[in-house]
Protein backbone atom coordinates (compact mmCIF):
# COMPACT_ATOMS: atom_id res chain seq x y z
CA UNK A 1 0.00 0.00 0.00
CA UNK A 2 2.89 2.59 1.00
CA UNK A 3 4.20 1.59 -2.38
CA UNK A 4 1.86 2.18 -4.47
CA UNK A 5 1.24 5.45 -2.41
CA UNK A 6 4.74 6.87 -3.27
CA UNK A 7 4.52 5.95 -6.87
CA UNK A 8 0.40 7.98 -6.82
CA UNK A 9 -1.26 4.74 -8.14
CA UNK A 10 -5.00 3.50 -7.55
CA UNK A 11 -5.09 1.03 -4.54
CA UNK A 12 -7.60 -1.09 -6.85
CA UNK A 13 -6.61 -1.14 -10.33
CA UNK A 14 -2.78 -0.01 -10.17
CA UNK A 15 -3.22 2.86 -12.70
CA UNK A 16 -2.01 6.28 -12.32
CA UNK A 17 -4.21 8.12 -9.92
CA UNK A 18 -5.67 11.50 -11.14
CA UNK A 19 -8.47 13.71 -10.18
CA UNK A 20 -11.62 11.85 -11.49
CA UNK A 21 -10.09 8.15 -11.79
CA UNK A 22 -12.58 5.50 -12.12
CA UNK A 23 -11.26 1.96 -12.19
CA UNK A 24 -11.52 0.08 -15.22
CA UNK A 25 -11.97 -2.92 -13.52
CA UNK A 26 -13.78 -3.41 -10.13
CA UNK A 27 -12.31 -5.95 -8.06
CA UNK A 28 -14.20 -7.00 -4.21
CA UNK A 29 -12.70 -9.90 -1.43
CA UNK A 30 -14.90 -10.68 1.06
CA UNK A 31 -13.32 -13.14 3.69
CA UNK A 32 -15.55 -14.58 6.53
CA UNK A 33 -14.57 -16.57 9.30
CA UNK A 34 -17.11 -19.13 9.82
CA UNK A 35 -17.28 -22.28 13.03
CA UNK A 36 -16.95 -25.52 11.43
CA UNK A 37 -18.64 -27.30 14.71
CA UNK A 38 -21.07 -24.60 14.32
CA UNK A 39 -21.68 -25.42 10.57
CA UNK A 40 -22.31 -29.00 11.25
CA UNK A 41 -24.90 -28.37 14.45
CA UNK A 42 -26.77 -25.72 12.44
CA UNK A 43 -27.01 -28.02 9.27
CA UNK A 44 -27.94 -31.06 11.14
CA UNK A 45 -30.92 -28.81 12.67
CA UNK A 46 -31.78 -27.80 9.37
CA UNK A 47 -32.19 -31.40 8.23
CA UNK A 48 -34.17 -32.03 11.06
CA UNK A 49 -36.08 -29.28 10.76
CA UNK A 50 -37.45 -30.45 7.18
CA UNK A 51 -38.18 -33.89 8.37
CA UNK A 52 -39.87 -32.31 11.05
CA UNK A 53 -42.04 -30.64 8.65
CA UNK A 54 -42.26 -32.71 6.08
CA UNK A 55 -43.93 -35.42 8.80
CA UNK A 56 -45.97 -32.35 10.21
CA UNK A 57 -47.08 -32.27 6.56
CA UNK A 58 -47.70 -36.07 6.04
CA UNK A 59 -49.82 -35.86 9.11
CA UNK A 60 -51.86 -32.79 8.16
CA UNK A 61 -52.68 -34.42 4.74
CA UNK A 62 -53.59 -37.85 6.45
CA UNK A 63 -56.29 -35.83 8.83
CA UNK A 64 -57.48 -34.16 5.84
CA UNK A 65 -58.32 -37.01 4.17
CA UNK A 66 -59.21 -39.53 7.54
CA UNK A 67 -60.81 -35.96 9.41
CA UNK A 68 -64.52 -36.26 11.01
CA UNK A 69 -65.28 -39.70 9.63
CA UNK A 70 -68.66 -40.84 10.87
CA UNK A 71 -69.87 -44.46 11.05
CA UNK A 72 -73.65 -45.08 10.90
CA UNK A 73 -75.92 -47.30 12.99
CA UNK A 74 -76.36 -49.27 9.99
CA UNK A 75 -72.82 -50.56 9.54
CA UNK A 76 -72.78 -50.86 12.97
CA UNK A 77 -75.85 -53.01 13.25
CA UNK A 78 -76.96 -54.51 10.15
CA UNK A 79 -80.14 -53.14 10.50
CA UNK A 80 -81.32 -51.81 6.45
CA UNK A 81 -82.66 -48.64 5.62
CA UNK A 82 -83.11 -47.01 2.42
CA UNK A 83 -79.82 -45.15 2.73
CA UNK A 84 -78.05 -48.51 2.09
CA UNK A 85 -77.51 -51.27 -0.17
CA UNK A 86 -75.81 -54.57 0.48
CA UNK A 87 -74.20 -56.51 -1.95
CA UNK A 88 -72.07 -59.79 -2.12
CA UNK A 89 -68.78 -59.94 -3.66
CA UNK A 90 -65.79 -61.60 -3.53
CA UNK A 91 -61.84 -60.90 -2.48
CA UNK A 92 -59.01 -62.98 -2.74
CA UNK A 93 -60.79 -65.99 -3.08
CA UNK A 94 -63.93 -65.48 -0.40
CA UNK A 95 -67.36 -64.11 -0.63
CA UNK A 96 -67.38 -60.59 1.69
CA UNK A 97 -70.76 -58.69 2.63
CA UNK A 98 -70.42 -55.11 1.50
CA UNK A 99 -72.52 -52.16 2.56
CA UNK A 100 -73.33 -49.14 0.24
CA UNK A 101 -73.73 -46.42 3.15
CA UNK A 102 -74.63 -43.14 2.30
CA UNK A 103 -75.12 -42.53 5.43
CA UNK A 104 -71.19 -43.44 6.61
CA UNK A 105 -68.19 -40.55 5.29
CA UNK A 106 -65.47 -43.34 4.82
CA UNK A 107 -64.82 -46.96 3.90
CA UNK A 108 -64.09 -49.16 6.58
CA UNK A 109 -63.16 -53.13 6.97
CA UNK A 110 -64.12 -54.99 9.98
CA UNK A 111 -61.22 -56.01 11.76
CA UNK A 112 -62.24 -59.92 12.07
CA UNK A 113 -62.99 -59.89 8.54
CA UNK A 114 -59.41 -58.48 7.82
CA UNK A 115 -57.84 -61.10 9.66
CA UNK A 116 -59.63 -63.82 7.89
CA UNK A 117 -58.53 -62.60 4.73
CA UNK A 118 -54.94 -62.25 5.59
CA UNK A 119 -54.97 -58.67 4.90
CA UNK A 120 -51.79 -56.43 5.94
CA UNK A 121 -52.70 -53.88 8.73
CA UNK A 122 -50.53 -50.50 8.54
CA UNK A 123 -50.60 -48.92 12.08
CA UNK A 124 -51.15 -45.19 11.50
CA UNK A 125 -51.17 -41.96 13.76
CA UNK A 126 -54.78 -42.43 15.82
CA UNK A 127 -57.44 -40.62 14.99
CA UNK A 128 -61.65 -40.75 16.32
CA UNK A 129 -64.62 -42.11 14.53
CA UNK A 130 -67.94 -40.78 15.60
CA UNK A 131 -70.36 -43.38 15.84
CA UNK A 132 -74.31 -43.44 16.54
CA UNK A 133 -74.79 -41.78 19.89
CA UNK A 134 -71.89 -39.45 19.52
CA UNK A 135 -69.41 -41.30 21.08
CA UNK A 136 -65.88 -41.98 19.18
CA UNK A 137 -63.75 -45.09 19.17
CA UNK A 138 -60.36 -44.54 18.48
CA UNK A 139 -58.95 -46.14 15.11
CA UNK A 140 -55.03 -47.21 14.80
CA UNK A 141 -54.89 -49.18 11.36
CA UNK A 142 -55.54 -49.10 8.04
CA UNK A 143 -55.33 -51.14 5.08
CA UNK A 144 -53.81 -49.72 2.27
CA UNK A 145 -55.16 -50.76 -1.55
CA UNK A 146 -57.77 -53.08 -0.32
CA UNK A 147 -58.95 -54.94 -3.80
CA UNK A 148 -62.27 -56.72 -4.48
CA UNK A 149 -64.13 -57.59 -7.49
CA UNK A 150 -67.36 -56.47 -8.73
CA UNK A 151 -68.30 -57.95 -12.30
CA UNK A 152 -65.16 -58.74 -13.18
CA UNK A 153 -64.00 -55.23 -12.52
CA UNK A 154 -61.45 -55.15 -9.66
CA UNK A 155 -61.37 -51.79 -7.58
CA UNK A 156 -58.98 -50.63 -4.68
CA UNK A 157 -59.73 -48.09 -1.86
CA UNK A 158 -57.60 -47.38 1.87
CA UNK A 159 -60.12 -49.06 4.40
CA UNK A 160 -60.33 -47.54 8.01
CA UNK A 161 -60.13 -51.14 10.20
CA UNK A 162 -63.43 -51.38 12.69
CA UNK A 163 -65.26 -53.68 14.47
CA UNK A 164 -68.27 -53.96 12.67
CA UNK A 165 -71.67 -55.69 13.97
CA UNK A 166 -73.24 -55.88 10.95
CA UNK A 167 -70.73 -56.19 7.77
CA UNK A 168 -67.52 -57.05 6.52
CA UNK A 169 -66.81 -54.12 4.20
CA UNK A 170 -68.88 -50.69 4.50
CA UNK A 171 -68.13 -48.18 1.40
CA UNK A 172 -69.31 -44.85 2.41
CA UNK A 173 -68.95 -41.60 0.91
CA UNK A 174 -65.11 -41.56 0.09
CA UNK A 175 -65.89 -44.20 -2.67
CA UNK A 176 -69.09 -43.34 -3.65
CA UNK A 177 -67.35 -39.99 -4.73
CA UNK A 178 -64.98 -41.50 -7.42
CA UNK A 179 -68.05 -43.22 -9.20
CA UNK A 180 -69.11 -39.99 -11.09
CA UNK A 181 -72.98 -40.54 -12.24
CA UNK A 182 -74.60 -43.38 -10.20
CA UNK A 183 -77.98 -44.43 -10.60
CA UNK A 184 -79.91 -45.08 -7.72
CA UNK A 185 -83.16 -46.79 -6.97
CA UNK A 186 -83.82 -46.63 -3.62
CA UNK A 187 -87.49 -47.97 -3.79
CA UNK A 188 -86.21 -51.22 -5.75
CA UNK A 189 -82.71 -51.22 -4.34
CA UNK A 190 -80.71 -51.10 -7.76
CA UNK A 191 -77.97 -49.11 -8.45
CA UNK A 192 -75.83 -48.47 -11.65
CA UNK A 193 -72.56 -46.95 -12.99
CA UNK A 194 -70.21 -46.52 -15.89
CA UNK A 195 -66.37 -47.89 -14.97
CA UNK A 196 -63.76 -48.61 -17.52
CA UNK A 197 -66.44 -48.09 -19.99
CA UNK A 198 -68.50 -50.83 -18.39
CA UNK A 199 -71.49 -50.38 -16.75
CA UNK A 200 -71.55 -52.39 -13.27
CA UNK A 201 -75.14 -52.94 -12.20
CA UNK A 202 -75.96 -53.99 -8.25
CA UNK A 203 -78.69 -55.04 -6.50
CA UNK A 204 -79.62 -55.40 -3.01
CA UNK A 205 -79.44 -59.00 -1.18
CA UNK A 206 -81.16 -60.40 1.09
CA UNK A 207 -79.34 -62.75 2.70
CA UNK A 208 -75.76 -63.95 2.70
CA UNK A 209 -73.23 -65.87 4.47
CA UNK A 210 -71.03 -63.45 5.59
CA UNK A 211 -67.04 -63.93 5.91
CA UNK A 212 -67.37 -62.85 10.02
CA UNK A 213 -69.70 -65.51 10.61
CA UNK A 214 -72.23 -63.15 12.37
CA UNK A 215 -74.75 -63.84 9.37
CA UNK A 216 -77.47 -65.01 12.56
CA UNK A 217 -77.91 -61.93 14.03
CA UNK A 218 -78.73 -60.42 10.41
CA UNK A 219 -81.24 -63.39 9.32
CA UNK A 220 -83.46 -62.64 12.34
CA UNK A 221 -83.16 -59.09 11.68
CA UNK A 222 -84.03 -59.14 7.38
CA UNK A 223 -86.70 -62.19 7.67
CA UNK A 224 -86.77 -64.05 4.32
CA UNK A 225 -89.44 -62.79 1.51
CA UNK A 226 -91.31 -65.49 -0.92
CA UNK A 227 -89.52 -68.36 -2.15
CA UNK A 228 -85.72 -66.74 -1.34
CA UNK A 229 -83.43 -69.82 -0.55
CA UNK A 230 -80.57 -67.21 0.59
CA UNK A 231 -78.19 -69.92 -1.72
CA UNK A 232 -75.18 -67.66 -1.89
CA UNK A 233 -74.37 -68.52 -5.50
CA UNK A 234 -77.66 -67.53 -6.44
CA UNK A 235 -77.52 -64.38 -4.88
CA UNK A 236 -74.39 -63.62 -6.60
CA UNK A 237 -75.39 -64.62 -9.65
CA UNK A 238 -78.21 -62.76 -9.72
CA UNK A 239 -76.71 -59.12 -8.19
CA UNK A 240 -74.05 -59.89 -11.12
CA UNK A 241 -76.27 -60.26 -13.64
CA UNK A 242 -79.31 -57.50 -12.42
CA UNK A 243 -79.73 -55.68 -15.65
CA UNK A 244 -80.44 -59.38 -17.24
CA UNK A 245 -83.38 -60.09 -14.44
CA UNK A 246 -85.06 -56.60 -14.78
CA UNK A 247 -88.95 -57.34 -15.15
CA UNK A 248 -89.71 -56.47 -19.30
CA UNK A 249 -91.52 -53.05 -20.03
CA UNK A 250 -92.26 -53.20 -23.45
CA UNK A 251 -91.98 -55.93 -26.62
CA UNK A 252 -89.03 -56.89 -28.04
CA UNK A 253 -88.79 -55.15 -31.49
CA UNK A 254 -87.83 -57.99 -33.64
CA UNK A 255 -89.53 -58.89 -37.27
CA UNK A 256 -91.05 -61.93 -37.94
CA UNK A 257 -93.51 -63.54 -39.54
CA UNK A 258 -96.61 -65.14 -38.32
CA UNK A 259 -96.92 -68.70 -39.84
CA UNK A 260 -100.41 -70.28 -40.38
């Protein structure tokens, strides 16, 4: 510095220093002095930190979509109404009694059922269901991508696990939603829908055998109409096949002749 002083040239650029000089080329050093223990603490919070968040995040989304689920005294009971529809189908291998509950906000899966079917419980964060009454019980599993089949269509939903009286399977609200257009009879118990460019047609039974074994307490509760055997095959076949049992409402349109 001294040197450059005696010989009157810029501190910056080394060029002759005169009234006015601007240096041609700007030139900045920073230098900071920086803990390396400190470093390492601060970015291990930091990583922390996000996980931190990122579970705070997890769990906020799980509430959102598990938050004030209500189970009705149907799916608790058995007992029908026209808010529901039960159905027979089958997964992984076995026959399971499903209830269509409009009046329940999720799908749930009755723990002995679960077990039976050698389904894979995923213990989650727990969280209240409201049940008839207004009291709560306190749910701790799911089961992720629960699959059954309905006319050889196969679908998969999260299922909330519950001890349920009167079911093995309830589908509330959550997958009624991702049916688009349904329709509903809820004097003759049908219901339709498009999936996969199919239409799936259901209709309500009766009886069944269901995969819990509590099928007793529902027979004395639904007494049998007519000539119904409650043969679960038939029952099946016939929920499978409802569009092709609907009572005629007009002639077939089809030419032909009239021989003497």
């Amino acid at each position: 510095m001294d040197e450059k002083r005696a010989k009157n040239l810029c501190f910056w650029c080394d060029e002759r220093l005169t009234p006015g000089h601007q240096c041609s080329k700007r030139r900045q050093l920073y230098m900071m002095e920086v803990n390396e223990e400190e470093v390492e603490e601060g970015g291990t919070e930091d990583v922390e930190d996000i996980n931190e968040t990122a579970k705070v995040v997890e769990d906020e989304k799980e509430e959102e979509q598990f938050g004030n689920c209500h189970v009705s005294m149907n799916a608790m009971t058995g007992i029908h109404d026209f808010r529901t529809m039960r159905v027979l189908r089958s997964s992984k291998g076995k026959h399971v009694h499903i209830l269509i509950d409009t009046g329940s906000t999720h799908n749930f899966l009755d723990i002995n059922a679960a077990k039976k079917l050698g389904c894979r419980l995923e213990a989650t964060k727990p969280f209240p269901v409201t049940v008839p009454g207004g009291s709560k019980i306190i749910i701790a599993h799911l089961c992720r991508e629960f699959t059954w089949r309905m006319q050889g269509i196969m679908f998969t939903t999260d299922m909330m696990i519950l001890p349920l009286g009167g079911c093995d399977i309830v589908l509330g609200i959550q997958w009624l939603v991702t049916l688009g257009d349904i329709n509903w009879n809820f004097s003759e118990l049908k219901m339709s829908f498009q999936m996969n460019n199919k239409k799936i047609s259901l209709m309500y039974v009766r009886r069944f055998n269901s995969t819990t074994g509590d099928e007793g307490t529902l027979m004395q509760l639904e007494p049998s109409l007519g000539n119904s055997t409650g043969n679960l095959a038939l029952d099946t076949l016939l929920s499978d096949f409802a569009d092709l049992f609907e009572v005629p409402t007009s002639f077939l349109h089809i030419d032909c002749m009239i021989m003497p």
